[in-house]
PDB file of N, CA and C in Angstrom:
ATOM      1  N   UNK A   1       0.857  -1.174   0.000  1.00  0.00           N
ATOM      2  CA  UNK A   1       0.000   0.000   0.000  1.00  0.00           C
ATOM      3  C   UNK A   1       0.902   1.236   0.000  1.00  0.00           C
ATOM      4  N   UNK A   2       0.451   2.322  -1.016  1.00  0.00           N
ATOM      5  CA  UNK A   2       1.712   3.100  -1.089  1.00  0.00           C
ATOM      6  C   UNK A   2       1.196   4.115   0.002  1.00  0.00           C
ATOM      7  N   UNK A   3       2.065   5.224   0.540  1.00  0.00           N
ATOM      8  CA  UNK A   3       1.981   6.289   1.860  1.00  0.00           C
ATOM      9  C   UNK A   3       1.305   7.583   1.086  1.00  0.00           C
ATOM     10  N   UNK A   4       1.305   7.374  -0.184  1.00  0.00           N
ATOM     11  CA  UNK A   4       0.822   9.015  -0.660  1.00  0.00           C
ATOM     12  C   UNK A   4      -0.702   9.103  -0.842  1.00  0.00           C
ATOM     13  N   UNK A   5      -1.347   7.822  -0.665  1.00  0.00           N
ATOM     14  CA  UNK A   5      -2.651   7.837  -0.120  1.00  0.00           C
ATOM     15  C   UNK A   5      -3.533   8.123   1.020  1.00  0.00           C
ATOM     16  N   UNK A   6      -2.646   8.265   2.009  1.00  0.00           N
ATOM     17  CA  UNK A   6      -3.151   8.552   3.535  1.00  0.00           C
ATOM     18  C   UNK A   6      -3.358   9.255   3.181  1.00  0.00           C
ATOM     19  N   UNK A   7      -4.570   9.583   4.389  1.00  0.00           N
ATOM     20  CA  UNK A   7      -5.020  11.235   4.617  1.00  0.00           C
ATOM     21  C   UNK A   7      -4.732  11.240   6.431  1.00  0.00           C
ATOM     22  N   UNK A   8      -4.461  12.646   6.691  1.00  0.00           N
ATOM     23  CA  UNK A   8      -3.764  13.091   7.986  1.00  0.00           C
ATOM     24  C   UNK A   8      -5.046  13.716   8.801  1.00  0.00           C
ATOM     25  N   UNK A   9      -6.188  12.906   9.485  1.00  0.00           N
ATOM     26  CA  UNK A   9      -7.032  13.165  10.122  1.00  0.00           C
ATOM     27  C   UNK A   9      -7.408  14.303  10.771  1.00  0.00           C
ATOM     28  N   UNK A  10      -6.401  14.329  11.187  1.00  0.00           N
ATOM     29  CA  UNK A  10      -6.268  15.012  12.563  1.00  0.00           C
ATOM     30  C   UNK A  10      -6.122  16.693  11.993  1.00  0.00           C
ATOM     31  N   UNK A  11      -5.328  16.922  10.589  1.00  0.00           N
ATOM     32  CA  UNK A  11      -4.790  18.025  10.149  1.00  0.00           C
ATOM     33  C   UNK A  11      -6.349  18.665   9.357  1.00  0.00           C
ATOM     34  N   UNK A  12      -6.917  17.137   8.605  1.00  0.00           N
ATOM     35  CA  UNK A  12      -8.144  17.823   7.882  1.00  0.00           C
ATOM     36  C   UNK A  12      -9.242  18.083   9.172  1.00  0.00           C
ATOM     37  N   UNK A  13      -9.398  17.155  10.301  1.00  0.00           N
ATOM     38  CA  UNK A  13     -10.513  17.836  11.378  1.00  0.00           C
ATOM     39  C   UNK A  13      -9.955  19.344  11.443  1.00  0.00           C
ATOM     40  N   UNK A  14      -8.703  19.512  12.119  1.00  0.00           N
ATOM     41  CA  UNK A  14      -8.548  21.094  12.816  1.00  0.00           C
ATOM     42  C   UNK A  14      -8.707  21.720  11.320  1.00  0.00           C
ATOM     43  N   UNK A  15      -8.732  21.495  10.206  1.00  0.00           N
ATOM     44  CA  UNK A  15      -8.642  22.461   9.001  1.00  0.00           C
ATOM     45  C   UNK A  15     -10.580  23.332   8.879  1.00  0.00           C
ATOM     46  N   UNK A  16     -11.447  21.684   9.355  1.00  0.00           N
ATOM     47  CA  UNK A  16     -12.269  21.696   9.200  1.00  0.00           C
ATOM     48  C   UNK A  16     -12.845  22.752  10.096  1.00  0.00           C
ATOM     49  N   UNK A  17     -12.459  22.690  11.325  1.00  0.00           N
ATOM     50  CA  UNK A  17     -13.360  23.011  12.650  1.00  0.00           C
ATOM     51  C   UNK A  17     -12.747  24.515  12.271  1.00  0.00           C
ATOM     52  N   UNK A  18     -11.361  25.010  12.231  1.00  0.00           N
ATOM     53  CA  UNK A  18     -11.067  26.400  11.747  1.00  0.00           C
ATOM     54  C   UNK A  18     -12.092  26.925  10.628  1.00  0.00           C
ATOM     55  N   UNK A  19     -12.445  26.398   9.314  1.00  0.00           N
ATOM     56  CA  UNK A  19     -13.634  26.574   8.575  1.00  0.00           C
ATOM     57  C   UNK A  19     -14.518  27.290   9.655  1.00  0.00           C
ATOM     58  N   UNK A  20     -15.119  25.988  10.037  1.00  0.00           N
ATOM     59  CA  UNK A  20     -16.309  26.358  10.809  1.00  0.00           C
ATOM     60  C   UNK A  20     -16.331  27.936  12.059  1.00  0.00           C
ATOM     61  N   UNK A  21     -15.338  27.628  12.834  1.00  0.00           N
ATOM     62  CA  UNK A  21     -15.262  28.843  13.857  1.00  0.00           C
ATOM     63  C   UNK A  21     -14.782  30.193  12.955  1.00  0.00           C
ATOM     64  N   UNK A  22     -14.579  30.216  11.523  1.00  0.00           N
ATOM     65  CA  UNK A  22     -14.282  31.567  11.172  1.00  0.00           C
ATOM     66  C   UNK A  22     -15.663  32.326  10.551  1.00  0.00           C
ATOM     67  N   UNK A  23     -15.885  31.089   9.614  1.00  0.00           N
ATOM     68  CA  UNK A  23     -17.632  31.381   9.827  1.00  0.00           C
ATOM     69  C   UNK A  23     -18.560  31.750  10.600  1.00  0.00           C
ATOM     70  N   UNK A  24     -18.741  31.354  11.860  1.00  0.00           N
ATOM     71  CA  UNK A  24     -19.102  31.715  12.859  1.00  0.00           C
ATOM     72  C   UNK A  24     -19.058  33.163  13.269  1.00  0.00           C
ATOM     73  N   UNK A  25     -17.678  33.120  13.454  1.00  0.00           N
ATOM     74  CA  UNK A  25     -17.107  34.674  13.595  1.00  0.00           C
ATOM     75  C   UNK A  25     -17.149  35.756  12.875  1.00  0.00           C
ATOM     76  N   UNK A  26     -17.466  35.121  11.477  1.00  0.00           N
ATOM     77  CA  UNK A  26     -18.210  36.341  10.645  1.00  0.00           C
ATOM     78  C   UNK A  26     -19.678  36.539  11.027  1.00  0.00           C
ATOM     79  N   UNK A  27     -20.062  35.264  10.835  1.00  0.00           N
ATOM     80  CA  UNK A  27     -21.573  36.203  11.108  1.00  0.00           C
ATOM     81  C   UNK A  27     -21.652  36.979  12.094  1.00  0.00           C
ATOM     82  N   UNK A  28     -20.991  36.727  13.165  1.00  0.00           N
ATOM     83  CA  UNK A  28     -21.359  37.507  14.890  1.00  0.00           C
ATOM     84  C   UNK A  28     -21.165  38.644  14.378  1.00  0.00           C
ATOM     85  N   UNK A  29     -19.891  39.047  13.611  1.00  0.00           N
ATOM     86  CA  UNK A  29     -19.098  40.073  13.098  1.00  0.00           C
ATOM     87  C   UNK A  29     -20.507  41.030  12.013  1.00  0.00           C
ATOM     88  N   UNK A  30     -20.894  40.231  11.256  1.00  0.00           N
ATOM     89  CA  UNK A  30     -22.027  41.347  10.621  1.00  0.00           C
ATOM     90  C   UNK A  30     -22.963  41.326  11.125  1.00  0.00           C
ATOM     91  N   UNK A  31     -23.447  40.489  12.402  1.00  0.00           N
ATOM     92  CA  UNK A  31     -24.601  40.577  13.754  1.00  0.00           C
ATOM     93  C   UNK A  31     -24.285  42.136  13.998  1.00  0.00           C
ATOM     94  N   UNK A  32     -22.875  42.046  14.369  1.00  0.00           N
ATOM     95  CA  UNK A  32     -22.451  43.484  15.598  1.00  0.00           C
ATOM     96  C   UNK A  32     -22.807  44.417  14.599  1.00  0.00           C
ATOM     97  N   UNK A  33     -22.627  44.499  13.128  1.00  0.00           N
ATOM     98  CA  UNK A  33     -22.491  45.253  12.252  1.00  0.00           C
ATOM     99  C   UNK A  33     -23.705  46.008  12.143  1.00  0.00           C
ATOM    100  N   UNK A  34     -24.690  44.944  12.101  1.00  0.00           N
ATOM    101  CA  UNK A  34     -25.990  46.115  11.869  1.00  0.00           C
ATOM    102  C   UNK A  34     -26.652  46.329  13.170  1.00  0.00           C
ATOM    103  N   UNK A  35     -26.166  45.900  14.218  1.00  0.00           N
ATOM    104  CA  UNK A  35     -26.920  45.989  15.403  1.00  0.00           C
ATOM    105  C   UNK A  35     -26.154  47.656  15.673  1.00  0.00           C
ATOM    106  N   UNK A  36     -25.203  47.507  16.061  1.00  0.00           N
ATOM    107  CA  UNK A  36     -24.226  48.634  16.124  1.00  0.00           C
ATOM    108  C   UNK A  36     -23.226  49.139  14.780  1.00  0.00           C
ATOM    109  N   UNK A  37     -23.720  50.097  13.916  1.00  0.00           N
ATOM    110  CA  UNK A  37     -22.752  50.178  13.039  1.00  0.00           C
ATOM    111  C   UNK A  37     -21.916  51.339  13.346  1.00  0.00           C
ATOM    112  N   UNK A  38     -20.275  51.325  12.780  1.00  0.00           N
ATOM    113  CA  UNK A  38     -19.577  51.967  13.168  1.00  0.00           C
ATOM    114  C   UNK A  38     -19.838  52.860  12.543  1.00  0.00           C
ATOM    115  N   UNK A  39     -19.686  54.280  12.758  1.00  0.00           N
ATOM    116  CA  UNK A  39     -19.639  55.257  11.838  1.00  0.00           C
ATOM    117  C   UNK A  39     -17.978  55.931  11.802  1.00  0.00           C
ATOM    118  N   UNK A  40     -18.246  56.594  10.900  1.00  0.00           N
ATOM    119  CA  UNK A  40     -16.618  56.972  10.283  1.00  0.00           C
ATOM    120  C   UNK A  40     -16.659  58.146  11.337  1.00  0.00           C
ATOM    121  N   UNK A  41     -15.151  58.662  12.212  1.00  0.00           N
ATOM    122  CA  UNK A  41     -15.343  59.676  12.985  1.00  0.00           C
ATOM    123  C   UNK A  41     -15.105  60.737  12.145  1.00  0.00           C
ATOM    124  N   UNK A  42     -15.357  61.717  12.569  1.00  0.00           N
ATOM    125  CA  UNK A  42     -15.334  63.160  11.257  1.00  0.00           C
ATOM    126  C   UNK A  42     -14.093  63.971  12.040  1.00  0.00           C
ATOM    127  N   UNK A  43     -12.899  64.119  11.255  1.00  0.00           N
ATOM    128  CA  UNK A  43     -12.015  64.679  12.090  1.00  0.00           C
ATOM    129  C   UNK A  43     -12.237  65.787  12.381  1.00  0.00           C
ATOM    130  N   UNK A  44     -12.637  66.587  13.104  1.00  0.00           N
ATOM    131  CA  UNK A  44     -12.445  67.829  13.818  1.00  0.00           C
ATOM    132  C   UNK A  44     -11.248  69.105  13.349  1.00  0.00           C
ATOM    133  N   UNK A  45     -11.493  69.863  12.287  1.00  0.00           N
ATOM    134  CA  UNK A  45     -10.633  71.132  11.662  1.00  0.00           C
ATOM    135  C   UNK A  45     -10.200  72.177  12.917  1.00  0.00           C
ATOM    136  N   UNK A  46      -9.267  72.713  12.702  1.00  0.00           N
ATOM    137  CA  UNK A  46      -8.603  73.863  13.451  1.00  0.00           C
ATOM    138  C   UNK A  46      -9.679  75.059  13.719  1.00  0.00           C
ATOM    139  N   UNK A  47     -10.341  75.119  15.058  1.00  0.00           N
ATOM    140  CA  UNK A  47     -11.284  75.937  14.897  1.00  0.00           C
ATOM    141  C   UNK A  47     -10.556  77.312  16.019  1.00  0.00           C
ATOM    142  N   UNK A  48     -11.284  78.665  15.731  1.00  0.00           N
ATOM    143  CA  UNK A  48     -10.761  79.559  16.708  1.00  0.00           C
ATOM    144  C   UNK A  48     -11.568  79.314  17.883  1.00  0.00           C
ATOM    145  N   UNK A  49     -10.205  79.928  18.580  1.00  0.00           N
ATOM    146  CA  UNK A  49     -10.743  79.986  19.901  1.00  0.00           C
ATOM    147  C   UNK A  49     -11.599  80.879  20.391  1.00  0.00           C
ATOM    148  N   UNK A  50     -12.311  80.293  21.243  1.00  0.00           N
ATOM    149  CA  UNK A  50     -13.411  81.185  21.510  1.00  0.00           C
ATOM    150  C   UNK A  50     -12.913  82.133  22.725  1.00  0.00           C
ATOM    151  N   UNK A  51     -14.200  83.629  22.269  1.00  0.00           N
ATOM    152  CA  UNK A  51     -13.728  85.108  22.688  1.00  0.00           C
ATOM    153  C   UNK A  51     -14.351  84.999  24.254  1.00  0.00           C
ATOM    154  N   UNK A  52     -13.966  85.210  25.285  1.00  0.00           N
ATOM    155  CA  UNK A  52     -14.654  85.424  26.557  1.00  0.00           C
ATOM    156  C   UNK A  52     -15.296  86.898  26.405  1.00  0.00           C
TER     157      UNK A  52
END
């Protein structure tokens, strides 16, 4: 039986389960997205100082 037929179990489960938990982590990721969306901050220009 030649060796270039194995398959490495153990390498395709963790390949698999990484699949799965990144998936996961996207959706939560566009969950947060529309629950809370970020908005862009607006930088703030050089304003004068104000007159007492």
């Amino acid at each position: 039986m030649s060796d270039n037929n194995l398959i490495d179990f153990t390498s395709e489960r963790s390949k698999r389960i990484h699949d799965l938990n990144e998936k996961r982590l996207n959706e939560m990721r566009q969950a947060f997205e529309q629950a809370l969306p970020l908005t862009k901050t607006k930088k703030k220009g050089k304003s004068k100082p104000k007159k007492r």
